[in-house]
C-alpha atoms as a PDB file:
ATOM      1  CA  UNK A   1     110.515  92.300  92.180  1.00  0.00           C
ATOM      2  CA  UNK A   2     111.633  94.908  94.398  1.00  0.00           C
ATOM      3  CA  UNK A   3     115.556  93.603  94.831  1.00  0.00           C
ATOM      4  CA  UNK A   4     115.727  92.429  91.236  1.00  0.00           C
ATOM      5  CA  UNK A   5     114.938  96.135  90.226  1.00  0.00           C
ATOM      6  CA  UNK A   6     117.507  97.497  93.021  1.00  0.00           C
ATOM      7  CA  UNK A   7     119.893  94.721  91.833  1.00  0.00           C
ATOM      8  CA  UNK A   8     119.425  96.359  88.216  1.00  0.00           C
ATOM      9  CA  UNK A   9     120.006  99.818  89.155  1.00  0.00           C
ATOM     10  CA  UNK A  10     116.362 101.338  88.891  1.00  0.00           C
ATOM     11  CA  UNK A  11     116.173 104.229  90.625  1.00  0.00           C
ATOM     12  CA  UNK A  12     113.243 105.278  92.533  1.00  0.00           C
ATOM     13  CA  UNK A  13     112.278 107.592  95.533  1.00  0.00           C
ATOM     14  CA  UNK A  14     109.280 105.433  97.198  1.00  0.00           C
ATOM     15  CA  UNK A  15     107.492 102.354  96.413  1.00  0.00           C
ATOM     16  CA  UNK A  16     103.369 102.935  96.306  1.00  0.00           C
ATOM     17  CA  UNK A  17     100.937 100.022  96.612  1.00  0.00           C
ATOM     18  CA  UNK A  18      97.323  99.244  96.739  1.00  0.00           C
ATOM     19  CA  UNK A  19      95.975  97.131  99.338  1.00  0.00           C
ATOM     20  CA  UNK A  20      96.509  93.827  97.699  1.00  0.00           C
ATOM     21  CA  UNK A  21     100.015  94.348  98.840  1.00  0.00           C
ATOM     22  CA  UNK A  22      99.361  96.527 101.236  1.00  0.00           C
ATOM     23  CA  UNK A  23      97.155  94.336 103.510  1.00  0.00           C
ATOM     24  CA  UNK A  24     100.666  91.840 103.921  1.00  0.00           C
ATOM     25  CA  UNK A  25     102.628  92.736 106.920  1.00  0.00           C
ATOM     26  CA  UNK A  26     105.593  91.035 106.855  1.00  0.00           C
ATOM     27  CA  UNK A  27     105.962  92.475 102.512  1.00  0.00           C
ATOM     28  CA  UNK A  28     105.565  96.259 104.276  1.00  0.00           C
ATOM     29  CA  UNK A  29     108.116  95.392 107.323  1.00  0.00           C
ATOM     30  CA  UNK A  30     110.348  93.992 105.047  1.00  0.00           C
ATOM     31  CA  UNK A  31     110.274  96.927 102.615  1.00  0.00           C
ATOM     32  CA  UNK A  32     111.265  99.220 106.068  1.00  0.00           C
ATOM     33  CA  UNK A  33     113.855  96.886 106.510  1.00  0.00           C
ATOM     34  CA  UNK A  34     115.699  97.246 103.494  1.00  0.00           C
ATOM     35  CA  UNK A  35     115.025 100.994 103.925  1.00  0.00           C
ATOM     36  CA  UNK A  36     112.566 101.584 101.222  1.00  0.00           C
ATOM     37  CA  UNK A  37     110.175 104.299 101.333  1.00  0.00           C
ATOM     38  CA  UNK A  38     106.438 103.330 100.618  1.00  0.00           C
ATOM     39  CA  UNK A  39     103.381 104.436 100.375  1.00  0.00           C
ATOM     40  CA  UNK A  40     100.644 101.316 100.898  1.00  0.00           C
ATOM     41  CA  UNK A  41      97.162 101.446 100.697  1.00  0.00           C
ATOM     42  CA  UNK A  42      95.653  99.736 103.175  1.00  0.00           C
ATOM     43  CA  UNK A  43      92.648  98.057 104.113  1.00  0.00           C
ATOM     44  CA  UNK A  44      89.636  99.651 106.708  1.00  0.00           C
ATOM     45  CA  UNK A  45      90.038  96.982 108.869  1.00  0.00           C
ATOM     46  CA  UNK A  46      93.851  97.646 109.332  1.00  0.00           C
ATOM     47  CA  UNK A  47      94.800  97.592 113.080  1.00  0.00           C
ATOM     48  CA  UNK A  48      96.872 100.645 114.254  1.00  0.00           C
ATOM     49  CA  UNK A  49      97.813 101.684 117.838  1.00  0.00           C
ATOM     50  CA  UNK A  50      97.564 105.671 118.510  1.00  0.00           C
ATOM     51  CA  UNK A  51     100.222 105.161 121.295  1.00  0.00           C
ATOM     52  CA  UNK A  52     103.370 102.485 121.743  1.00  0.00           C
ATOM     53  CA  UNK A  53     101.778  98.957 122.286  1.00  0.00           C
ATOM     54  CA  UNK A  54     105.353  98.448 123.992  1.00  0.00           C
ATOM     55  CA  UNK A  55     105.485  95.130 123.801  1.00  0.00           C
ATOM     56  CA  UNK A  56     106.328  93.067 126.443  1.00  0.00           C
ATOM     57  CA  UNK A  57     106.288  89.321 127.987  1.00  0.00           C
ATOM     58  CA  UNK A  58     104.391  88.658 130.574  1.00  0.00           C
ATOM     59  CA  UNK A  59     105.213  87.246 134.494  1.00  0.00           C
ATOM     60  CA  UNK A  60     104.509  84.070 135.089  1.00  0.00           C
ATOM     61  CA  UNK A  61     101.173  83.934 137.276  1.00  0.00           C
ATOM     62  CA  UNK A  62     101.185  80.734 139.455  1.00  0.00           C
ATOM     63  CA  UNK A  63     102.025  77.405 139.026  1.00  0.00           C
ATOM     64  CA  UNK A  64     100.886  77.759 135.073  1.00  0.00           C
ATOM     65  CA  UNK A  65     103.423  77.584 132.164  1.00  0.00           C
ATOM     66  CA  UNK A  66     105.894  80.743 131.600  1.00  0.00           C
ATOM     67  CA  UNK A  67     104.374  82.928 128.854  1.00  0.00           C
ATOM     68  CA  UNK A  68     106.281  83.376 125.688  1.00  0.00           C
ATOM     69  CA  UNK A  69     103.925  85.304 123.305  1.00  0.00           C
ATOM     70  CA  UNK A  70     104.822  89.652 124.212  1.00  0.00           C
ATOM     71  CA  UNK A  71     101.368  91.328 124.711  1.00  0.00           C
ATOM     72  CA  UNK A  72     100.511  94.861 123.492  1.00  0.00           C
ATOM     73  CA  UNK A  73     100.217  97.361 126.574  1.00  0.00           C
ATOM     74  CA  UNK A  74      97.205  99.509 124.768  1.00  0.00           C
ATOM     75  CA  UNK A  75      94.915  98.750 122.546  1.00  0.00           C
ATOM     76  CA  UNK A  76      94.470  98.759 118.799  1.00  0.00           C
ATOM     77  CA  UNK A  77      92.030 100.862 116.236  1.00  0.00           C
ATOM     78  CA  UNK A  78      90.517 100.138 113.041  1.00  0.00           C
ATOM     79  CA  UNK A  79      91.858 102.516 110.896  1.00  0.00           C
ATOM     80  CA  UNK A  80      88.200 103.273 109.426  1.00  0.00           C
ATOM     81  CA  UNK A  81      87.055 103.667 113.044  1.00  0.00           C
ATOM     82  CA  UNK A  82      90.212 105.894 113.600  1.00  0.00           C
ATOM     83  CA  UNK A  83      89.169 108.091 110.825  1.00  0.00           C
ATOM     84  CA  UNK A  84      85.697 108.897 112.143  1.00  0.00           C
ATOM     85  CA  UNK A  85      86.009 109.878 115.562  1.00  0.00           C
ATOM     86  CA  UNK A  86      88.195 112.832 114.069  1.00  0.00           C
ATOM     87  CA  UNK A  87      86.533 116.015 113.995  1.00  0.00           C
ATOM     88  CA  UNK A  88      85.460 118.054 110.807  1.00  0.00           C
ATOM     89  CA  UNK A  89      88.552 120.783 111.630  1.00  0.00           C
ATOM     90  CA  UNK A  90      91.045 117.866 111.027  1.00  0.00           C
ATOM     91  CA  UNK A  91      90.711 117.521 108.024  1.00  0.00           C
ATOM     92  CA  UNK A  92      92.744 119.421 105.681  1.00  0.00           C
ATOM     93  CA  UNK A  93      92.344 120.141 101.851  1.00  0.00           C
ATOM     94  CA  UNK A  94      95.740 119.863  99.860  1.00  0.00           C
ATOM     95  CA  UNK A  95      96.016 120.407  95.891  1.00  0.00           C
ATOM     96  CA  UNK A  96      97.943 117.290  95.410  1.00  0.00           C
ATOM     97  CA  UNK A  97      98.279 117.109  91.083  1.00  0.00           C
ATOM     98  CA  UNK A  98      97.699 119.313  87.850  1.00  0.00           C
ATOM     99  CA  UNK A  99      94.642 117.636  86.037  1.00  0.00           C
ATOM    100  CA  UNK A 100      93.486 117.983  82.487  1.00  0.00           C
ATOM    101  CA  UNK A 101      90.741 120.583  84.358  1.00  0.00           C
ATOM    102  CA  UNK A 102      92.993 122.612  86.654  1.00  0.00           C
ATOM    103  CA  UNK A 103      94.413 121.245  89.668  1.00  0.00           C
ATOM    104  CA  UNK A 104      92.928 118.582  91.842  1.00  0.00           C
ATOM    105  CA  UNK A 105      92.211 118.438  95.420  1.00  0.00           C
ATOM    106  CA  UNK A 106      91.683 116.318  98.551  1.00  0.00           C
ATOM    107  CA  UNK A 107      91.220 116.130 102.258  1.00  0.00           C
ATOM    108  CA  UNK A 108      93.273 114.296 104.450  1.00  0.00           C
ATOM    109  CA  UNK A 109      93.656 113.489 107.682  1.00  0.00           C
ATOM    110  CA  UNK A 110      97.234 112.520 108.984  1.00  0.00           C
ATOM    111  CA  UNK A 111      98.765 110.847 112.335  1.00  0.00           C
ATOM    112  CA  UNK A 112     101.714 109.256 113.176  1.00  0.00           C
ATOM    113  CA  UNK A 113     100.703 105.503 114.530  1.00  0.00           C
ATOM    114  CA  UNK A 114     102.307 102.825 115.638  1.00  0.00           C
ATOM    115  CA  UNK A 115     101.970  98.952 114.177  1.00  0.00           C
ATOM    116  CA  UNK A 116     102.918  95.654 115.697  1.00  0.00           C
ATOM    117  CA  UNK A 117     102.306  92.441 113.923  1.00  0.00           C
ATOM    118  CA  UNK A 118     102.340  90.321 117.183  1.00  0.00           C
ATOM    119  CA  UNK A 119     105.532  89.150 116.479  1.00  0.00           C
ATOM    120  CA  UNK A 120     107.931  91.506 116.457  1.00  0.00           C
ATOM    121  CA  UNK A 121     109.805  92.658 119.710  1.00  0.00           C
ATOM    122  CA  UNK A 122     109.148  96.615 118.678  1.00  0.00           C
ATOM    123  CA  UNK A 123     106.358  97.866 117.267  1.00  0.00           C
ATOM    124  CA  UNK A 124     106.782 100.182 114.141  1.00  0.00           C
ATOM    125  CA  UNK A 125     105.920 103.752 113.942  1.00  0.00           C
ATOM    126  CA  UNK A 126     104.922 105.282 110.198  1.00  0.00           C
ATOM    127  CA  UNK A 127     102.139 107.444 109.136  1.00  0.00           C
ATOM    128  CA  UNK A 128      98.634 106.541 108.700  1.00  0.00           C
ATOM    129  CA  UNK A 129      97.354 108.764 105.908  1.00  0.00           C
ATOM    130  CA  UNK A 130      93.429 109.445 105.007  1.00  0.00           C
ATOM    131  CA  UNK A 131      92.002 110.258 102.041  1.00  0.00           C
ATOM    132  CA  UNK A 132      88.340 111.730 100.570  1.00  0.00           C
ATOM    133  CA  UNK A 133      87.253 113.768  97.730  1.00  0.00           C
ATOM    134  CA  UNK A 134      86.279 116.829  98.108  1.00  0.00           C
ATOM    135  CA  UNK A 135      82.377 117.101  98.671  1.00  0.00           C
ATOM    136  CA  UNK A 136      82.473 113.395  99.756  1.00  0.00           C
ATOM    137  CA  UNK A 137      81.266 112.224 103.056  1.00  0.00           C
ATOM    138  CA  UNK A 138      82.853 108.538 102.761  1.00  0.00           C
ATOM    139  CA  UNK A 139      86.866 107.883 102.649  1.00  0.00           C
ATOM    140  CA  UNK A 140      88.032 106.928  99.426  1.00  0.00           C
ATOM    141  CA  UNK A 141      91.852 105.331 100.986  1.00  0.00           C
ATOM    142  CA  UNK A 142      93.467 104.241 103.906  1.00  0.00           C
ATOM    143  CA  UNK A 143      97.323 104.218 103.901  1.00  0.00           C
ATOM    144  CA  UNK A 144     100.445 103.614 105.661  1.00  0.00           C
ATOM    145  CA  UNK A 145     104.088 105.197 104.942  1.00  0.00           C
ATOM    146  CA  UNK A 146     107.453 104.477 106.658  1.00  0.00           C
ATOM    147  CA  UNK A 147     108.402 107.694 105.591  1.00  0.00           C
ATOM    148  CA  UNK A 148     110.457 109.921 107.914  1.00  0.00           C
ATOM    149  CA  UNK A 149     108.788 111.545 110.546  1.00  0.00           C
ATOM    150  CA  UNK A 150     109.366 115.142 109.634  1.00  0.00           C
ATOM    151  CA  UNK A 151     108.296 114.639 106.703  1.00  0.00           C
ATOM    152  CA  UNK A 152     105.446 117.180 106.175  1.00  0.00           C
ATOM    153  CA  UNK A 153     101.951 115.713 105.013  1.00  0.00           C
ATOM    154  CA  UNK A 154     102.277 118.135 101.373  1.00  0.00           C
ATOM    155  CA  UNK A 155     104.845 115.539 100.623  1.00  0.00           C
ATOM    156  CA  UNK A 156     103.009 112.603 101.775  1.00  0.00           C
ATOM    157  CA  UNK A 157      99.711 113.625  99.889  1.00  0.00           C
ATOM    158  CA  UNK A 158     101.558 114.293  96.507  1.00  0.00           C
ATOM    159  CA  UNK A 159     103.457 110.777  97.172  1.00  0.00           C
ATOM    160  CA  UNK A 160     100.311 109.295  97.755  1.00  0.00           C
ATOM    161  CA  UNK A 161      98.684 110.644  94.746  1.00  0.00           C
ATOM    162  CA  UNK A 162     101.751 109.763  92.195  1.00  0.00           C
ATOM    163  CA  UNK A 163      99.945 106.030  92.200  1.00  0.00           C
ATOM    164  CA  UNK A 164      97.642 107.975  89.345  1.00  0.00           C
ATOM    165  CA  UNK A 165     100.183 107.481  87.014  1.00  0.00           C
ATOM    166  CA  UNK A 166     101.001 104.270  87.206  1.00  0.00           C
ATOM    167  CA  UNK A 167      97.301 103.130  86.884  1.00  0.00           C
ATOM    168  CA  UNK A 168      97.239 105.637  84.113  1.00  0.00           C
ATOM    169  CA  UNK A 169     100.176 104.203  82.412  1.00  0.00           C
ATOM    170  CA  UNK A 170      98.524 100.700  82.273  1.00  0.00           C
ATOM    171  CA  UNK A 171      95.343 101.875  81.181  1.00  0.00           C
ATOM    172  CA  UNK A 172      97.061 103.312  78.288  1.00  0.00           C
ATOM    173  CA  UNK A 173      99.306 100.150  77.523  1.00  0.00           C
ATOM    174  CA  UNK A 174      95.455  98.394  77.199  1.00  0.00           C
ATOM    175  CA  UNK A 175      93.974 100.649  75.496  1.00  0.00           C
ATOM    176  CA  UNK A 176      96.754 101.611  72.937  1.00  0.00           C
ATOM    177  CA  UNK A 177      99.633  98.565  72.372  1.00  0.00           C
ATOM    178  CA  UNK A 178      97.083  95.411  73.401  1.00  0.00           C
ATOM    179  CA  UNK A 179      98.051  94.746  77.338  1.00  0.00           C
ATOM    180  CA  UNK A 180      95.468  92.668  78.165  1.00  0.00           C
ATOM    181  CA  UNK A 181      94.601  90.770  74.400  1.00  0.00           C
ATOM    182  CA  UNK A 182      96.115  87.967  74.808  1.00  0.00           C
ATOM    183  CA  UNK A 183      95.336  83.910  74.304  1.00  0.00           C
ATOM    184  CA  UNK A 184      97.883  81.976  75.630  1.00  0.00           C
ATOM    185  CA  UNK A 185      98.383  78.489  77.122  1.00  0.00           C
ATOM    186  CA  UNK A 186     102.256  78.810  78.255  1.00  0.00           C
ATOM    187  CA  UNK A 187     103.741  81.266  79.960  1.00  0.00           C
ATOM    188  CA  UNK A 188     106.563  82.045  77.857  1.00  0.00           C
ATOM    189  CA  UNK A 189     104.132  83.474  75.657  1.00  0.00           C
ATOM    190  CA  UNK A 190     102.997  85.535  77.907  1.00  0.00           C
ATOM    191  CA  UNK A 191     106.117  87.201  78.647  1.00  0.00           C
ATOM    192  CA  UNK A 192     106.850  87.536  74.826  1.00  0.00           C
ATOM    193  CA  UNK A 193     103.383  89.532  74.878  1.00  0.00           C
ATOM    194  CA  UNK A 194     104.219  91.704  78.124  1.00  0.00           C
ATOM    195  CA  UNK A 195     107.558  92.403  76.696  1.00  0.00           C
ATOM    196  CA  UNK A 196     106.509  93.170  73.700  1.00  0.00           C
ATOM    197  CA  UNK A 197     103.606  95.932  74.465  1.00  0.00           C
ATOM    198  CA  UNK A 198     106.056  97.284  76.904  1.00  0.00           C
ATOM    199  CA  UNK A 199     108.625  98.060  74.615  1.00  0.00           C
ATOM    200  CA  UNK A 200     105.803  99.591  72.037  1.00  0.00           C
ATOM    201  CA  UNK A 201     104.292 101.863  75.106  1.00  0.00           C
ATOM    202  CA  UNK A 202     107.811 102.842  75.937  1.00  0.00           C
ATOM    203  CA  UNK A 203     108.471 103.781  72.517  1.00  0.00           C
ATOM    204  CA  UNK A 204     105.493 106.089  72.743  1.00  0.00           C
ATOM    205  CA  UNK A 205     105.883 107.423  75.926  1.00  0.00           C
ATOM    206  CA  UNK A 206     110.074 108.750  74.647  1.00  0.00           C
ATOM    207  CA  UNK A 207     107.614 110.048  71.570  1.00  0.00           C
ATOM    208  CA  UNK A 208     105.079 111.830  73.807  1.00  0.00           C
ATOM    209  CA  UNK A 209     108.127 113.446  76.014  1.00  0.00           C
ATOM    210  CA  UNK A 210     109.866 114.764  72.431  1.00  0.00           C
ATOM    211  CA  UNK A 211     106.991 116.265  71.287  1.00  0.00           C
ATOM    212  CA  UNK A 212     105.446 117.841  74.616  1.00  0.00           C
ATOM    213  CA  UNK A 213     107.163 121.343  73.876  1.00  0.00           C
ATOM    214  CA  UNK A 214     105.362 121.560  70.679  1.00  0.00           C
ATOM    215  CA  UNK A 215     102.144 119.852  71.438  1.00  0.00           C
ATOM    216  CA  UNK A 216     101.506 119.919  75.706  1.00  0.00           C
ATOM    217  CA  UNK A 217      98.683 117.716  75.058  1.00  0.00           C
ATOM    218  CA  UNK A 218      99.652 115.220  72.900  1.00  0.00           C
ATOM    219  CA  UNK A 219      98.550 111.938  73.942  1.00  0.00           C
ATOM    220  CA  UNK A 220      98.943 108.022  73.247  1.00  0.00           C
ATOM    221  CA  UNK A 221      96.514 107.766  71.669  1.00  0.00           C
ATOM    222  CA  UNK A 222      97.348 110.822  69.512  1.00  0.00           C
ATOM    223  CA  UNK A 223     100.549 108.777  68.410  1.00  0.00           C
ATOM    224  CA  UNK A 224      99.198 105.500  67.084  1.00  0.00           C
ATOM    225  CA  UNK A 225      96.315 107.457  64.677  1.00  0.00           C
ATOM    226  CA  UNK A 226      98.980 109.633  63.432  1.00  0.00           C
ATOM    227  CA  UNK A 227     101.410 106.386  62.684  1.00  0.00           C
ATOM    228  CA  UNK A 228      98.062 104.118  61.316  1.00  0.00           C
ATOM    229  CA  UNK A 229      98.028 107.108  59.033  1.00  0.00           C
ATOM    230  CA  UNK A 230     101.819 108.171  58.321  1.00  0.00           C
ATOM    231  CA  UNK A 231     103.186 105.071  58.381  1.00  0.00           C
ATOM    232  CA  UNK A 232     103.281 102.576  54.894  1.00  0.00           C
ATOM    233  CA  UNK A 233     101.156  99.964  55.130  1.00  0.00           C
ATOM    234  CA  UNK A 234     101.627  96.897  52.473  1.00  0.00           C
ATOM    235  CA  UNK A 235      99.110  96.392  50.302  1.00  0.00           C
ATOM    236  CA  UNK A 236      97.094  92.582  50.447  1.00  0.00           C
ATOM    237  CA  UNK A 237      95.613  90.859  47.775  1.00  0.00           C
ATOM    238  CA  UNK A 238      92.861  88.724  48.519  1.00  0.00           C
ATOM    239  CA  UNK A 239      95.122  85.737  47.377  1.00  0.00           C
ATOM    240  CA  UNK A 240      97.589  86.883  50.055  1.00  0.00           C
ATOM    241  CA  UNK A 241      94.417  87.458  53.177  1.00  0.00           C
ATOM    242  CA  UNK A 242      92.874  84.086  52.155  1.00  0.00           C
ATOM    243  CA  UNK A 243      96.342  82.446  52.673  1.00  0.00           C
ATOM    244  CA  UNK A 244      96.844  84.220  56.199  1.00  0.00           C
ATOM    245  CA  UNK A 245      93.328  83.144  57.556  1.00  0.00           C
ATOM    246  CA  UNK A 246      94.165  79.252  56.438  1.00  0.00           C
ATOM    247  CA  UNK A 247      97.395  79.401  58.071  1.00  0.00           C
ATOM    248  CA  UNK A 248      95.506  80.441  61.048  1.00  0.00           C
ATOM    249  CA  UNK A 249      92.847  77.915  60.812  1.00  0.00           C
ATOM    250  CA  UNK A 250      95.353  75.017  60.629  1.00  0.00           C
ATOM    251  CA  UNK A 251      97.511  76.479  63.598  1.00  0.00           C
ATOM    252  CA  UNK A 252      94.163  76.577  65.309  1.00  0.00           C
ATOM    253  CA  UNK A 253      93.307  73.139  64.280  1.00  0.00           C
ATOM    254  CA  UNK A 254      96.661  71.585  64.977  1.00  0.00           C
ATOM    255  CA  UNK A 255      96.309  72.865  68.858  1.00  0.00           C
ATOM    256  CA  UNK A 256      93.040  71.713  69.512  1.00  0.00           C
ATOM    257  CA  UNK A 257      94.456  68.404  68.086  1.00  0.00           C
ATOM    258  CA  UNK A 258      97.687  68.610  70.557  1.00  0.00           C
ATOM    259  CA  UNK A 259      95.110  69.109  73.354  1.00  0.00           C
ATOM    260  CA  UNK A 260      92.727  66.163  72.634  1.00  0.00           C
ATOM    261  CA  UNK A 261      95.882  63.908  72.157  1.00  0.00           C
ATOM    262  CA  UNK A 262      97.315  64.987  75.882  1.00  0.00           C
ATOM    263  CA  UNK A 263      93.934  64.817  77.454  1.00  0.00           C
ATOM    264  CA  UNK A 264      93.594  61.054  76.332  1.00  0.00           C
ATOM    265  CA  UNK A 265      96.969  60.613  77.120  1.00  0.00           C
ATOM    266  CA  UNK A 266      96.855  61.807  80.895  1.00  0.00           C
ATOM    267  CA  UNK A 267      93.381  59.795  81.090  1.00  0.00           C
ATOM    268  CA  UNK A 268      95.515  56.502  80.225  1.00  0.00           C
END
């Protein structure tokens, strides 16, 4: 997904993740190989070392076979564990967005840690980034950045925060254009769906952005009630709505037909 969007000419400053992607070493190393800034979420288990594991393969002891697997010269830390042998003064509260109720804050705690998959000849240094609410006693994410190493942890907490709006920008595309109502046994039909509520949110979202001078809290959902409104709507009779709901009935009727006749047919 990545190289078919660089391929395509998207631009973008950083890639952010949650930990479904972000638990996958070899996705993250390969992301810092093609130079790609990211922010991942990661899970508390995630293994970091606080100094260079420097790996290296051992001597041969004795008569036994000559070692080929490197070995890590210090030992790893859960990043969970990590995060609560800190002291209180490390933590730091940062304003990291404008919210609908004045800006919102967080503490984080940051370090510079190194990772090594087992593998690799070097281990990788990147940022391990910690996050809780304010007035919370239990961390609400764990992350990981190959971001550069001066780069101050203001930048890294509003980075880490932009992954907001994407969730936002789903949420809306459900609640507003129909993201997730779908029925659909092929996937080509699924992509006609995606594409299709994509290009309707998009539409939306190029509406919000003309009208945010003259109404800075316009919304989504603001948009569709004004068009179910402003927008002509063809009148049905109930010749017309009764023809519509048998048409539907017989596509109905004709698939559950199509998928008796292949069941039988894959039983012979």
């Amino acid at each position: 997904m990545v190289d078919t969007a660089v391929r395509r000419g998207v631009r973008f400053g950083a890639i952010a993740v949650g930990g479904g992607y972000g638990k996958e070493p070899t996705f993250l190393r390969e992301l810092d190989g093609r130079s790609h800034r990211f922010m991942a979420d990661v899970h508390c288990d995630q293994r970091v070392y606080e100094q260079d594991p420097a790996p290296v393969v051992p001597e041969r002891f004795g008569w036994g076979r000559r070692p080929r697997q490197a070995v890590a010269q210090t030992s790893a830390v859960r990043v969970d564990d990590w995060a609560a042998a800190q002291p209180a003064t490390a933590w730091r509260k940062l304003t990291v967005r404008q919210g609908e109720r004045g800006k919102l804050a967080a503490e984080y705690l940051h370090a510079h840690v190194w990772v090594w998959d087992g593998r690799e000849a070097q281990s990788r240094r990147w940022h391990l980034l910690v996050r809780r609410e304010v007035g919370a006693g239990t961390v609400s994410r764990y992350c990981l950045s190959n971001a550069s190493d001066d780069t101050p942890l203001e930048a890294l907490a509003r980075l880490q925060a932009q992954r907001y709006f994407i969730e936002h920008s789903f949420r809306e595309a459900k609640t507003e254009c129909g993201l997730a109502d779908y029925q659909v046994r092929r996937w080509d039909a699924w992509h006609h769906h995606m594409a299709l509520v994509m290009l309707g949110t998009l539409f939306l979202v190029k509406q919000k952005r003309v009208a945010r001078q003259r109404w800075p809290m316009l919304s989504l959902n603001d948009l569709v009630t004004a068009m179910a409104q402003l927008l002509p709507r063809r009148s049905q009779t109930a010749e017309a709505i009764a023809d519509v709901i048998n048409r539907r009935h017989r596509m109905r009727q004709s698939a559950q037909e199509s998928c008796v006749r292949r069941s039988m047919a894959a039983r012979e």
